[in-house]
PDB file of N, CA and C in Angstrom:
ATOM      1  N   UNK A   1       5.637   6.348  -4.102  1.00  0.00           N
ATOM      2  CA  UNK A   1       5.618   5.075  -3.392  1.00  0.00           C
ATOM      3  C   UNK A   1       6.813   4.255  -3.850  1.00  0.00           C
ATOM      4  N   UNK A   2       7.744   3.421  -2.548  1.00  0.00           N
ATOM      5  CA  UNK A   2       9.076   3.016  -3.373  1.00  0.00           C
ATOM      6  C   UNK A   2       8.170   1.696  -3.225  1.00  0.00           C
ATOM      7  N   UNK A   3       8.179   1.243  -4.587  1.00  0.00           N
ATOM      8  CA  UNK A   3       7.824  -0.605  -4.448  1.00  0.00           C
ATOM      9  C   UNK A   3       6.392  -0.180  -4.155  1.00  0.00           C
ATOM     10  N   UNK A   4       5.964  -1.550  -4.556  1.00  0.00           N
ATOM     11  CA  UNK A   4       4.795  -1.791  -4.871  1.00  0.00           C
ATOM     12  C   UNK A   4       3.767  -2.298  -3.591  1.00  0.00           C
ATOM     13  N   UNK A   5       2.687  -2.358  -3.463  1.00  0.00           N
ATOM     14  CA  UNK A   5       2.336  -2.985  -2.271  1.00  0.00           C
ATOM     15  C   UNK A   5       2.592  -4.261  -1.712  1.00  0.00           C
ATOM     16  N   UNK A   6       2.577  -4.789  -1.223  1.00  0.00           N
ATOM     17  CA  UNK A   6       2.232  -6.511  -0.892  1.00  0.00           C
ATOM     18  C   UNK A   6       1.227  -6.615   0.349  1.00  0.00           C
ATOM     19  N   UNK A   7       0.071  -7.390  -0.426  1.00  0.00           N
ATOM     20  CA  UNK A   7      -0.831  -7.893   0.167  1.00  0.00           C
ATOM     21  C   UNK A   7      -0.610  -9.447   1.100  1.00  0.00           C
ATOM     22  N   UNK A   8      -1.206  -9.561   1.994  1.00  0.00           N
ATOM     23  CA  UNK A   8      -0.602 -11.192   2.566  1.00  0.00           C
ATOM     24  C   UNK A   8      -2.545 -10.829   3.697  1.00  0.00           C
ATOM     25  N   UNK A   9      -2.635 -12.168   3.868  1.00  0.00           N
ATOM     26  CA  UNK A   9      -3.563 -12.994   4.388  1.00  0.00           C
ATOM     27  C   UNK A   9      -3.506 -12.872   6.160  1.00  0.00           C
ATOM     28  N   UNK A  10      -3.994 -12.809   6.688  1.00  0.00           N
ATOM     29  CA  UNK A  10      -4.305 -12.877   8.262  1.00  0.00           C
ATOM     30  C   UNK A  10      -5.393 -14.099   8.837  1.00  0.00           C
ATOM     31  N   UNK A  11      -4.509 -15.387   8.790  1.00  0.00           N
ATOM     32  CA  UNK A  11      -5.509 -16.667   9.170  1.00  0.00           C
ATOM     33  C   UNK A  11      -6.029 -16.397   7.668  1.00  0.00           C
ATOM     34  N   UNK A  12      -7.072 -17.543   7.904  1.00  0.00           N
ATOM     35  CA  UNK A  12      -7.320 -17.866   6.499  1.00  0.00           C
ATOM     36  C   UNK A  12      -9.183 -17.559   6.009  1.00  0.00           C
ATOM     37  N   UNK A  13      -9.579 -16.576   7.090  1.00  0.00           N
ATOM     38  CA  UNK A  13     -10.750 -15.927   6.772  1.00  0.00           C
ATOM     39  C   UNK A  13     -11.273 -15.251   5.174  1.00  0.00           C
ATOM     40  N   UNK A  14      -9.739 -14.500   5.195  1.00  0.00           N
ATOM     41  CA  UNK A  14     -10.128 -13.611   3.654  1.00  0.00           C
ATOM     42  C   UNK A  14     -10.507 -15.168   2.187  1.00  0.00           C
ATOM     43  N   UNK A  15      -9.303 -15.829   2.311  1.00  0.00           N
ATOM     44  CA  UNK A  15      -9.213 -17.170   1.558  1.00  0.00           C
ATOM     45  C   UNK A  15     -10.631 -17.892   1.176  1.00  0.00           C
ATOM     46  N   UNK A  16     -11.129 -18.488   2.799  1.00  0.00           N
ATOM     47  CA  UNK A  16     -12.714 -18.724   2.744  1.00  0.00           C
ATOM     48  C   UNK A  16     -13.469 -18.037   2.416  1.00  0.00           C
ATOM     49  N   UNK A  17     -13.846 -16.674   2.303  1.00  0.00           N
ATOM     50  CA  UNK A  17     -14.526 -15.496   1.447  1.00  0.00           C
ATOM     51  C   UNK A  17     -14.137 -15.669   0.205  1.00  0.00           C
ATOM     52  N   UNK A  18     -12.668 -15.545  -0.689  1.00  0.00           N
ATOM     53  CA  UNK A  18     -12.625 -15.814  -1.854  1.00  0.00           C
ATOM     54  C   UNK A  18     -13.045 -16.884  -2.700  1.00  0.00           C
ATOM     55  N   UNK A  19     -12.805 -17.896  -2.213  1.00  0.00           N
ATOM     56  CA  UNK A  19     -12.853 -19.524  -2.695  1.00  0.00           C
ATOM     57  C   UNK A  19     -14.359 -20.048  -2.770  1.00  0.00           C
ATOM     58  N   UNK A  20     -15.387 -19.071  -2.316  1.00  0.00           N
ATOM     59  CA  UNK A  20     -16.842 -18.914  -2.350  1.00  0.00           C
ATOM     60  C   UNK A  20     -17.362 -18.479  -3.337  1.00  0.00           C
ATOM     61  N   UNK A  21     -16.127 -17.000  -3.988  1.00  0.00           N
ATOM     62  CA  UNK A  21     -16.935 -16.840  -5.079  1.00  0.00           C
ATOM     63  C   UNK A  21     -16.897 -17.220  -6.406  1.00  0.00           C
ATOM     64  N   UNK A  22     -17.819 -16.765  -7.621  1.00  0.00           N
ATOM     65  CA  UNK A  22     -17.044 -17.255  -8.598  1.00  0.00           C
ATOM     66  C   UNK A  22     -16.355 -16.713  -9.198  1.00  0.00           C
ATOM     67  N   UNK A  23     -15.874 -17.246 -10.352  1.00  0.00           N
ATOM     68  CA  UNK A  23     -14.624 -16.461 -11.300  1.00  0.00           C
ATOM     69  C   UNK A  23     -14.837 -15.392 -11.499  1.00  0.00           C
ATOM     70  N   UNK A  24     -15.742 -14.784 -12.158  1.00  0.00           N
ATOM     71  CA  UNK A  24     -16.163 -13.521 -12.322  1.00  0.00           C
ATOM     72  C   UNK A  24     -15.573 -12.475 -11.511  1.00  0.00           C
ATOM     73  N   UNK A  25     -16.518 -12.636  -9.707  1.00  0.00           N
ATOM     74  CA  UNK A  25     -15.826 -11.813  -9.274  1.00  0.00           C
ATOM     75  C   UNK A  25     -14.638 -12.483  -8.537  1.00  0.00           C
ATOM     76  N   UNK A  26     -13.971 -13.530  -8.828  1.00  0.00           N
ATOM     77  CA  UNK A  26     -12.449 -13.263  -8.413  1.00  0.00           C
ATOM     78  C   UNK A  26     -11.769 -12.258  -9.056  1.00  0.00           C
ATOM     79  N   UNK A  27     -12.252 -12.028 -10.473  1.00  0.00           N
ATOM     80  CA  UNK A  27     -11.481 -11.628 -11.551  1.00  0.00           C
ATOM     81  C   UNK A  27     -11.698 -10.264 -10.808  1.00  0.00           C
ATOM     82  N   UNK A  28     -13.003  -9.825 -10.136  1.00  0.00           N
ATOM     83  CA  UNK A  28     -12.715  -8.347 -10.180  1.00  0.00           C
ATOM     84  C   UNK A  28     -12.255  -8.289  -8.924  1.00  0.00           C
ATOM     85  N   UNK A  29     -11.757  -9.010  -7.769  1.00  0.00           N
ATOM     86  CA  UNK A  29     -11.080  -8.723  -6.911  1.00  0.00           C
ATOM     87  C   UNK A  29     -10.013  -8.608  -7.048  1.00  0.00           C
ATOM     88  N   UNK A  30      -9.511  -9.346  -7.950  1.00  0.00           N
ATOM     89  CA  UNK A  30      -7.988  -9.165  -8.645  1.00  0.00           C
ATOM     90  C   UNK A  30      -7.849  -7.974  -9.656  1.00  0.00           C
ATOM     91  N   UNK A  31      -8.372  -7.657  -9.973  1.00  0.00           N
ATOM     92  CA  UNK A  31      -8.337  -5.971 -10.507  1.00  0.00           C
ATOM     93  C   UNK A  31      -8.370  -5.375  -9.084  1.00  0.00           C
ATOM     94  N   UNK A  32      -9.116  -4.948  -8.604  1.00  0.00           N
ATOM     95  CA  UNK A  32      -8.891  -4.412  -7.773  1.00  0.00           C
ATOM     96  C   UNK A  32      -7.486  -4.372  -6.616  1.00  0.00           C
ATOM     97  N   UNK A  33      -7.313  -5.493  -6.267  1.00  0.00           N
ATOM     98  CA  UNK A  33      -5.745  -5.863  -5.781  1.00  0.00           C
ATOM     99  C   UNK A  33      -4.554  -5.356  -6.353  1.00  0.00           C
ATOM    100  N   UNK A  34      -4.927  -5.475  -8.219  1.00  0.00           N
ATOM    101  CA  UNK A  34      -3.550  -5.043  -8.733  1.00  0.00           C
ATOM    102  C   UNK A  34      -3.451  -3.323  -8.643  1.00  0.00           C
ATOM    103  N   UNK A  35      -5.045  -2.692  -8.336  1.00  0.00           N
ATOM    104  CA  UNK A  35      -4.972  -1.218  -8.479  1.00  0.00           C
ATOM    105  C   UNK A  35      -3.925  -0.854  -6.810  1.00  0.00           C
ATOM    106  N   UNK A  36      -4.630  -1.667  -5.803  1.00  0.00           N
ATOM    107  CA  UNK A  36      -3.531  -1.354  -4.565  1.00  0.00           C
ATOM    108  C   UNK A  36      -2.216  -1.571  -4.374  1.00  0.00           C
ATOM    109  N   UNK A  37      -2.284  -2.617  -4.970  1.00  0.00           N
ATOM    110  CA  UNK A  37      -0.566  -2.907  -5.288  1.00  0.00           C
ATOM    111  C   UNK A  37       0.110  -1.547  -5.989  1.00  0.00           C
ATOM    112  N   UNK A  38       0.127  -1.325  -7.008  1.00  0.00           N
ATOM    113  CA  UNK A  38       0.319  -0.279  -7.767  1.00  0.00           C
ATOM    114  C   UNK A  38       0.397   0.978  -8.112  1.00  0.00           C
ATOM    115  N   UNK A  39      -1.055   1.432  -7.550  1.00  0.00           N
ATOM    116  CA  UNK A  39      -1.180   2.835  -7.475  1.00  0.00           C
ATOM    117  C   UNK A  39      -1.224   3.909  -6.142  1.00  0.00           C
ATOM    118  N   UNK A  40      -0.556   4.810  -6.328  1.00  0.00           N
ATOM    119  CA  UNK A  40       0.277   5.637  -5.028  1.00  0.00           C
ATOM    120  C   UNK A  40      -0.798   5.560  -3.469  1.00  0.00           C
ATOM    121  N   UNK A  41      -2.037   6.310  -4.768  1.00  0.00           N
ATOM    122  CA  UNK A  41      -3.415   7.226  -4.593  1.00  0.00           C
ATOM    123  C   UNK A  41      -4.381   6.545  -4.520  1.00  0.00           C
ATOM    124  N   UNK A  42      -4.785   5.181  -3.800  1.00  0.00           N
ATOM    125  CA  UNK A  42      -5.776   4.640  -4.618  1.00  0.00           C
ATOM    126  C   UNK A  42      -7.395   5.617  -4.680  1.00  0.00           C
ATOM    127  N   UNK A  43      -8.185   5.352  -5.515  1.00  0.00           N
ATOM    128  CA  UNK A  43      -9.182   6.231  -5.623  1.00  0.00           C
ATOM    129  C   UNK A  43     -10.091   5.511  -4.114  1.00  0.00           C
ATOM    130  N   UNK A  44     -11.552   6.530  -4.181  1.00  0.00           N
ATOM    131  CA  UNK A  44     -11.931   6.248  -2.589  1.00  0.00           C
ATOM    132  C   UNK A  44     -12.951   5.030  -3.437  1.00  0.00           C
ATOM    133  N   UNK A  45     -13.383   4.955  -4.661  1.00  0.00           N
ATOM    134  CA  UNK A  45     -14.102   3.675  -5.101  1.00  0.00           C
ATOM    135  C   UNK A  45     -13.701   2.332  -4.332  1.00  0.00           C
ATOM    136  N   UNK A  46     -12.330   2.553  -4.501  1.00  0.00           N
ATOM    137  CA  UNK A  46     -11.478   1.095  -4.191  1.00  0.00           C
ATOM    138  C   UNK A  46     -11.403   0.755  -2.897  1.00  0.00           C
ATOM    139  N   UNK A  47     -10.972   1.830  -2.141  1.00  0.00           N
ATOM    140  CA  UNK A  47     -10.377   1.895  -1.024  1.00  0.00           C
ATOM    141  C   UNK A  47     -11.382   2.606   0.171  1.00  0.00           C
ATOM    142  N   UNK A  48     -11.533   2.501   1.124  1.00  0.00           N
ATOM    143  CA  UNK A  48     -12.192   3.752   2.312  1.00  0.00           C
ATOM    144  C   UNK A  48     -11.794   3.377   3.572  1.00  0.00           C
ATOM    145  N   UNK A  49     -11.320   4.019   4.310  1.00  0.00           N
ATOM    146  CA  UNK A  49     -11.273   4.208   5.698  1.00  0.00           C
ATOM    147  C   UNK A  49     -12.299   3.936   6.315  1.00  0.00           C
ATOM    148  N   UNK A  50     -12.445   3.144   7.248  1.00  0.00           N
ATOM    149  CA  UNK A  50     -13.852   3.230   8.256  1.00  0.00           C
ATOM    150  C   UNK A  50     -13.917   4.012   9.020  1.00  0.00           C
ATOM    151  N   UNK A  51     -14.315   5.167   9.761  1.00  0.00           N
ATOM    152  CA  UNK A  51     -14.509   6.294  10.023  1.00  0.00           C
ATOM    153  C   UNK A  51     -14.928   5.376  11.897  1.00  0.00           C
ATOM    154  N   UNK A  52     -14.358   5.879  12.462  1.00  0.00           N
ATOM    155  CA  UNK A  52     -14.522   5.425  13.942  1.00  0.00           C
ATOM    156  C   UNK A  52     -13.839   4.197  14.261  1.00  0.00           C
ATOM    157  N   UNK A  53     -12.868   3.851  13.042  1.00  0.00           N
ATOM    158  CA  UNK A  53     -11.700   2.794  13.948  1.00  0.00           C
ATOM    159  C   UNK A  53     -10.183   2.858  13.475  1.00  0.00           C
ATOM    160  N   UNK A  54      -9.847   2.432  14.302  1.00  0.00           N
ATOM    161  CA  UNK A  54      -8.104   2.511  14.136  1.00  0.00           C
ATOM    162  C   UNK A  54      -7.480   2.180  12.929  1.00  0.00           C
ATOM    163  N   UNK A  55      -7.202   3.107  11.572  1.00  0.00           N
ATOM    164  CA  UNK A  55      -6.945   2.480  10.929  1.00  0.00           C
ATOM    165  C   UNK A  55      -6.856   1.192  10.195  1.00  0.00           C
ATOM    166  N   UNK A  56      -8.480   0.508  10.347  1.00  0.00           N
ATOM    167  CA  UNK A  56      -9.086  -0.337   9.452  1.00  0.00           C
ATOM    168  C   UNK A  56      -9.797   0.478   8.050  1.00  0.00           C
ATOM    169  N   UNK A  57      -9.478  -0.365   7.111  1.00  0.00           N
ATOM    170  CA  UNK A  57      -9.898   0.233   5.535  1.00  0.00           C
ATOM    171  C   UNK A  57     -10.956  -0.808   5.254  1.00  0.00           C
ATOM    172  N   UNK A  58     -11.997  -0.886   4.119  1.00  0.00           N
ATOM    173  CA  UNK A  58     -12.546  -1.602   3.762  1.00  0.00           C
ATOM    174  C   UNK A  58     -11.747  -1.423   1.781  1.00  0.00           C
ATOM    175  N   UNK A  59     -11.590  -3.010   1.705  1.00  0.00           N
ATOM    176  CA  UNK A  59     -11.581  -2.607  -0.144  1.00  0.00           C
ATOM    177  C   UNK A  59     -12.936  -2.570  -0.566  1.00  0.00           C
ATOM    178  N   UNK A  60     -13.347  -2.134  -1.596  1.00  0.00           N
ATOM    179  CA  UNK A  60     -14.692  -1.689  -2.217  1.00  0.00           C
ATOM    180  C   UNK A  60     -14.746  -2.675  -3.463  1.00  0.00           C
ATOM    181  N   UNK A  61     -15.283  -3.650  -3.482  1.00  0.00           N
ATOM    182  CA  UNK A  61     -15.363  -4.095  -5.013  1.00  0.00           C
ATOM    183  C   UNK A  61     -17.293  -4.179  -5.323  1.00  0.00           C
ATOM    184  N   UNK A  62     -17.331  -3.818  -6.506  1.00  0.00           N
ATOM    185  CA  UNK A  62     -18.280  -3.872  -6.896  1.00  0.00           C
ATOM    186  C   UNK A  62     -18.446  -4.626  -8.242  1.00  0.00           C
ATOM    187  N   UNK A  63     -19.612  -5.780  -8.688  1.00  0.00           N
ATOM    188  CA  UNK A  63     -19.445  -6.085 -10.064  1.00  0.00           C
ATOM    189  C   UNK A  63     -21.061  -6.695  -9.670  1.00  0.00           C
ATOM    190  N   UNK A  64     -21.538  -6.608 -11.108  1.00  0.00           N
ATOM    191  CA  UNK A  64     -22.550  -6.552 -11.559  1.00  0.00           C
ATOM    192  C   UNK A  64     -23.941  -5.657 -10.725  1.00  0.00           C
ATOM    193  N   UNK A  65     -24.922  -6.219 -10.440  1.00  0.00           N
ATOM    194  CA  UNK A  65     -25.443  -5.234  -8.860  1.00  0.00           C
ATOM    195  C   UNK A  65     -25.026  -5.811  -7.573  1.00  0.00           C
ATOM    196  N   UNK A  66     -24.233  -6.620  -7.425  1.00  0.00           N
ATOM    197  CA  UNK A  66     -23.480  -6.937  -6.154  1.00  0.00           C
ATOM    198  C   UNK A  66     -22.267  -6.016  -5.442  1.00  0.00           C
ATOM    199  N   UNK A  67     -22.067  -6.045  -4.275  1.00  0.00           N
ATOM    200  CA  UNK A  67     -21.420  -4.977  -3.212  1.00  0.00           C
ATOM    201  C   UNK A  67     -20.435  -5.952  -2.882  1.00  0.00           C
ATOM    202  N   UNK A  68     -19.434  -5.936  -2.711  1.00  0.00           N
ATOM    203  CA  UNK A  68     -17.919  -7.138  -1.779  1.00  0.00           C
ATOM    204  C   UNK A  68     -17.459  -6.138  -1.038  1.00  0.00           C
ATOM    205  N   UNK A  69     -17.338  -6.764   0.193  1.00  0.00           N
ATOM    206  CA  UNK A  69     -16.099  -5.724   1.176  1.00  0.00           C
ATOM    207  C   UNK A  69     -15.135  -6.297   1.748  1.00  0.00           C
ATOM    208  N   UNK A  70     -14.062  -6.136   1.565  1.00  0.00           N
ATOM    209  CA  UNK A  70     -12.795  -6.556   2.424  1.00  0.00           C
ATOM    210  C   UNK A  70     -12.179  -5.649   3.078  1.00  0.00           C
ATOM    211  N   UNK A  71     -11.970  -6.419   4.209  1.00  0.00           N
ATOM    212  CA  UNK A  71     -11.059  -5.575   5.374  1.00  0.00           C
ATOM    213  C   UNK A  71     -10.257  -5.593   5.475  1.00  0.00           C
ATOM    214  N   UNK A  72      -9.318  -4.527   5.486  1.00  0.00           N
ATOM    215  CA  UNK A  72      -7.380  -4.652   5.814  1.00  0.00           C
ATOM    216  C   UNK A  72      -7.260  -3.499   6.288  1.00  0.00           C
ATOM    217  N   UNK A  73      -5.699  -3.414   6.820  1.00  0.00           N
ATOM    218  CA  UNK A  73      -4.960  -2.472   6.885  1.00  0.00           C
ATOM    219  C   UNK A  73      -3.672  -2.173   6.572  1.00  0.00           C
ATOM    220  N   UNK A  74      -2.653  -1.273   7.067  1.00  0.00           N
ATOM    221  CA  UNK A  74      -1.567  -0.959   6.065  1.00  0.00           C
ATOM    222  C   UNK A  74      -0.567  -1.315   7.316  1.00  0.00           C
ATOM    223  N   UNK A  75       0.317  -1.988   7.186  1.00  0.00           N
ATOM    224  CA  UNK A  75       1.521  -2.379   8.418  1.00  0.00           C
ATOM    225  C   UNK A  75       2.642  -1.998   7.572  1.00  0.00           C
ATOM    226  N   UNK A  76       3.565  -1.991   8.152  1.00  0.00           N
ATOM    227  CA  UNK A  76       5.298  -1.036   7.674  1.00  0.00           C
ATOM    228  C   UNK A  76       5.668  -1.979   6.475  1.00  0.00           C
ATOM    229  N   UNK A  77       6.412  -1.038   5.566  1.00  0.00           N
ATOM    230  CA  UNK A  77       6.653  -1.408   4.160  1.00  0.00           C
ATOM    231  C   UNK A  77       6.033  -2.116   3.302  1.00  0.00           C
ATOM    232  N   UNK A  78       4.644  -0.917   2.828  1.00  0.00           N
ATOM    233  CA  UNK A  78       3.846  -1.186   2.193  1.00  0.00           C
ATOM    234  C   UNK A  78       3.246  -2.262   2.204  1.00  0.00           C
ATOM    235  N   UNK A  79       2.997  -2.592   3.418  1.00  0.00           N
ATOM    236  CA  UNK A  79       2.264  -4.413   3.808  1.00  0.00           C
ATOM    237  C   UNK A  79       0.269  -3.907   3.727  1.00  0.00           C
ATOM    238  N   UNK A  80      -0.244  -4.326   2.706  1.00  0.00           N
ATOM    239  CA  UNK A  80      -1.448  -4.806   3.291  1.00  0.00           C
ATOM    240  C   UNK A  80      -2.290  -5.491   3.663  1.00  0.00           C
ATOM    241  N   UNK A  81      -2.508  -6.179   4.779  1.00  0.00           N
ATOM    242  CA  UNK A  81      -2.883  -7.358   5.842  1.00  0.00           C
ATOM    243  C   UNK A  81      -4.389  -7.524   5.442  1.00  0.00           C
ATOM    244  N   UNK A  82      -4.959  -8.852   4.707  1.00  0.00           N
ATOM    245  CA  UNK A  82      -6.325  -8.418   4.529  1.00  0.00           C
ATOM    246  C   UNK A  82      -6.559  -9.397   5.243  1.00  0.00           C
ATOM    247  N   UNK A  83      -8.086  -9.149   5.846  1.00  0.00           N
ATOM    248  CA  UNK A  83      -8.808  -9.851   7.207  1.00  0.00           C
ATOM    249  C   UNK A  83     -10.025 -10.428   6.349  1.00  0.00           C
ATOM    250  N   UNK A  84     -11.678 -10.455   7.015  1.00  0.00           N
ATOM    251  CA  UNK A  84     -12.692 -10.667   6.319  1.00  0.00           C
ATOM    252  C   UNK A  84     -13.326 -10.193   5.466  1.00  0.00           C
ATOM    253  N   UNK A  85     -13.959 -10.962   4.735  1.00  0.00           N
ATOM    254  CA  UNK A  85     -14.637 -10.458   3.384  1.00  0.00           C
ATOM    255  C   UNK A  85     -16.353 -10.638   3.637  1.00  0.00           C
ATOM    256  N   UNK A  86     -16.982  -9.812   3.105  1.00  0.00           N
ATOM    257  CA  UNK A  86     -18.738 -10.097   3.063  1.00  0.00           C
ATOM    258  C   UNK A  86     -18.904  -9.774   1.850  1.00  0.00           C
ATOM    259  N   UNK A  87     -20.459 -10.159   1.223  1.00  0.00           N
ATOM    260  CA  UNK A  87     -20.680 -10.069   0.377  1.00  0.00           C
ATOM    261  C   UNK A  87     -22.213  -8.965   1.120  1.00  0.00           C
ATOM    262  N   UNK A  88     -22.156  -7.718   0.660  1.00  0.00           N
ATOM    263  CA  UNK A  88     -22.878  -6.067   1.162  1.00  0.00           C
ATOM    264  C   UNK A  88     -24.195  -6.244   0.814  1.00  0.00           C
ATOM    265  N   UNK A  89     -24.936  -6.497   1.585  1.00  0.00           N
ATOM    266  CA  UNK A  89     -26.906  -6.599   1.363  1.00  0.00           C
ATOM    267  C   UNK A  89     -27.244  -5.273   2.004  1.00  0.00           C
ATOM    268  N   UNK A  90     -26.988  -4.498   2.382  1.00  0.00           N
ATOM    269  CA  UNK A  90     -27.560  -3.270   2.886  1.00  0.00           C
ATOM    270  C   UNK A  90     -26.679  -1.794   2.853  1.00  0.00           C
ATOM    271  N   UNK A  91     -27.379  -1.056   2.512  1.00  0.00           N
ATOM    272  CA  UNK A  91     -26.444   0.260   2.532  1.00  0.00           C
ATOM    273  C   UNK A  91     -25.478   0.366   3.858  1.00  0.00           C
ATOM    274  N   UNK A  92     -25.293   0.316   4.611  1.00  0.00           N
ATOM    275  CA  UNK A  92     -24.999   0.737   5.584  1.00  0.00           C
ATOM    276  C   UNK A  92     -23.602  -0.704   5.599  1.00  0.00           C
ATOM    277  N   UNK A  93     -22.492  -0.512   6.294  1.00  0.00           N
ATOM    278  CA  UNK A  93     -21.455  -1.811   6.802  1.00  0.00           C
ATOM    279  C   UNK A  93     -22.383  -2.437   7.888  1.00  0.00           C
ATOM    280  N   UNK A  94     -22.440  -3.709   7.918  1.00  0.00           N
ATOM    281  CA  UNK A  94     -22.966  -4.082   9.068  1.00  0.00           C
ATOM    282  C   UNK A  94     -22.112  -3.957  10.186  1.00  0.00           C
ATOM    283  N   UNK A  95     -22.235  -3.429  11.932  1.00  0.00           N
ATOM    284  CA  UNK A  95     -21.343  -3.328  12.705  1.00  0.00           C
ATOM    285  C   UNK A  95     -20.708  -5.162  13.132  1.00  0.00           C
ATOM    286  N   UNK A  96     -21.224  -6.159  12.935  1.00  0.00           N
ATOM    287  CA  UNK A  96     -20.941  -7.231  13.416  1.00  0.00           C
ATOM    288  C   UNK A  96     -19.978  -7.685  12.642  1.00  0.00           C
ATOM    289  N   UNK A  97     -19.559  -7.091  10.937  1.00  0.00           N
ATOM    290  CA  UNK A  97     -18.223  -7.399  10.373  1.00  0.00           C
ATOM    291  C   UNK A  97     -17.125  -6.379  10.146  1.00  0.00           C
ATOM    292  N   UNK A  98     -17.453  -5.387  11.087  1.00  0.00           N
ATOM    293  CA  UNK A  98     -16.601  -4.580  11.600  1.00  0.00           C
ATOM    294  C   UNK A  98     -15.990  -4.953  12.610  1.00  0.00           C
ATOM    295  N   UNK A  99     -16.912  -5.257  13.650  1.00  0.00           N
ATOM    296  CA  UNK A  99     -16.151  -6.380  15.220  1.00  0.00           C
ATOM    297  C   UNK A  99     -15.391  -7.281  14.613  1.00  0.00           C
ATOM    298  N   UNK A 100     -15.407  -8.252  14.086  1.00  0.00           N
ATOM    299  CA  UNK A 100     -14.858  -9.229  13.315  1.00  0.00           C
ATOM    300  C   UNK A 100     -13.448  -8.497  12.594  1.00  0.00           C
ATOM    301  N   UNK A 101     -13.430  -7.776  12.088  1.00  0.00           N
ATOM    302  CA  UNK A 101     -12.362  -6.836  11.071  1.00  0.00           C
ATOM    303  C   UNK A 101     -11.565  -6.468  12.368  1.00  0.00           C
ATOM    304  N   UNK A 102     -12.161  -5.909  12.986  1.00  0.00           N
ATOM    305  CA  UNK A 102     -11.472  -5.335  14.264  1.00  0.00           C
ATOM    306  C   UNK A 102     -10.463  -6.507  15.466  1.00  0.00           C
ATOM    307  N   UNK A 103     -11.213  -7.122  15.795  1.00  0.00           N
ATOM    308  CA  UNK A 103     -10.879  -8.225  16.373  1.00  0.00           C
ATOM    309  C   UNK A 103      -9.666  -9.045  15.457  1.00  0.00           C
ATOM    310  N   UNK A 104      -9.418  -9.844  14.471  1.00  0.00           N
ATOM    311  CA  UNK A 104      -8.742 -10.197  13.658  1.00  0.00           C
ATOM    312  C   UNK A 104      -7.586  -9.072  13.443  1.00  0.00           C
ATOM    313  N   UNK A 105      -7.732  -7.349  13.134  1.00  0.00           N
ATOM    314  CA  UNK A 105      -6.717  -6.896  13.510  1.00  0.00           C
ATOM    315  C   UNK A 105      -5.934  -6.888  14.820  1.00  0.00           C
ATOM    316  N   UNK A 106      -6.343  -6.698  15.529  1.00  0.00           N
ATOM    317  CA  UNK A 106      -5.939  -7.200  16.983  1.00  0.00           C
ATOM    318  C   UNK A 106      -5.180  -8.457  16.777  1.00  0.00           C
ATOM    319  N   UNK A 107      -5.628  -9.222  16.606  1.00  0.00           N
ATOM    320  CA  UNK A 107      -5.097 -11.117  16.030  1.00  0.00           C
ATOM    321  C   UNK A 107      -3.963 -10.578  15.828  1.00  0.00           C
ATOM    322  N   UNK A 108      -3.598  -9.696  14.615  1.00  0.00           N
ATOM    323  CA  UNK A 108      -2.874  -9.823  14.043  1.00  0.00           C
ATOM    324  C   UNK A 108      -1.450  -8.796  14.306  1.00  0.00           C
ATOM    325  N   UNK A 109      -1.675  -8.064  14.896  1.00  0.00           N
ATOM    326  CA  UNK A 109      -0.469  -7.164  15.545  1.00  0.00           C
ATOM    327  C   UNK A 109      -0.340  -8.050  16.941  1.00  0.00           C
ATOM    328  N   UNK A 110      -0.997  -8.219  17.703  1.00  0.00           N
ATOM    329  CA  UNK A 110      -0.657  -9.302  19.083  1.00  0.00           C
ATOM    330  C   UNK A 110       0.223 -10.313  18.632  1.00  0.00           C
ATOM    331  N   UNK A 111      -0.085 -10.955  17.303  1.00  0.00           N
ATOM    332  CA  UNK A 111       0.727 -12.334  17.424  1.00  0.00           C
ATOM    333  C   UNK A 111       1.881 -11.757  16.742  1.00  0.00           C
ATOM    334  N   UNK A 112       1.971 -10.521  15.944  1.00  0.00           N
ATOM    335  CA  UNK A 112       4.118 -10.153  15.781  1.00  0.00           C
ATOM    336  C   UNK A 112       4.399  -9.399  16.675  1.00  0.00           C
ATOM    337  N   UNK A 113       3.741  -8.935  17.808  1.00  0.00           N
ATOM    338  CA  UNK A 113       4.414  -8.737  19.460  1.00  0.00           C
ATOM    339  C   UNK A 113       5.299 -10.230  19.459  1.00  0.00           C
ATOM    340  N   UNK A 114       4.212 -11.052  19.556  1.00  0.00           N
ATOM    341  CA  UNK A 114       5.230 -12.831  19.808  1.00  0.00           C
ATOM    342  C   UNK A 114       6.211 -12.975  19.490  1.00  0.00           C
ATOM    343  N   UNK A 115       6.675 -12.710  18.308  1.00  0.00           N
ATOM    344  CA  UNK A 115       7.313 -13.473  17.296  1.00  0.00           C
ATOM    345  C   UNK A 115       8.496 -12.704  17.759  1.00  0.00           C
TER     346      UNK A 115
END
């Protein structure tokens, strides 16, 4: 990997998910961030593909018995665009913050057509 990742914000959804939680797990979202930034390979703990959409990923954070999911994807030179965040009450992704993930990607390649 030449260079490191860079993460950047899409509207200010992911922001309002962070600024909710507490320090604790900021701290482990920020571990987690510095593992994507950084590492080539990330492991599938961290990282997963959603399986039935266009290259949307979920990040995986986990701390204490709580589940976090954030949504992004990967845009040219090592850009990763993160969208919404939930905090995971059920095994399963819920499909309604997948629409949301989905939709917001859309947002977000439509508006650098604009530009």
């Amino acid at each position: 990997m030449k260079g490191q990742r860079q993460i950047i914000f899409h509207e200010h959804y992911f922001q309002d998910f962070y600024i909710e939680q507490t320090n604790k797990v900021q701290e482990k979202i920020e571990y987690v961030f510095k593992i994507l930034r950084t590492v080539q390979n990330v492991p599938r703990k961290f990282l997963e593909h959603i399986t039935g959409t266009d290259g949307l990923y979920e990040i995986r954070i986990e701390f204490e018995s709580n589940i976090y999911r954030i949504f992004c994807c990967f845009d040219k030179g090592n850009l990763v665009v993160l969208f919404n965040g939930f905090q995971k009450k059920s095994p399963k992704t819920p499909k309604k913050e997948i629409n949301i993930a989905l939709k917001l990607k859309g947002e977000y390649f439509n508006s650098k057509k604009k530009k």
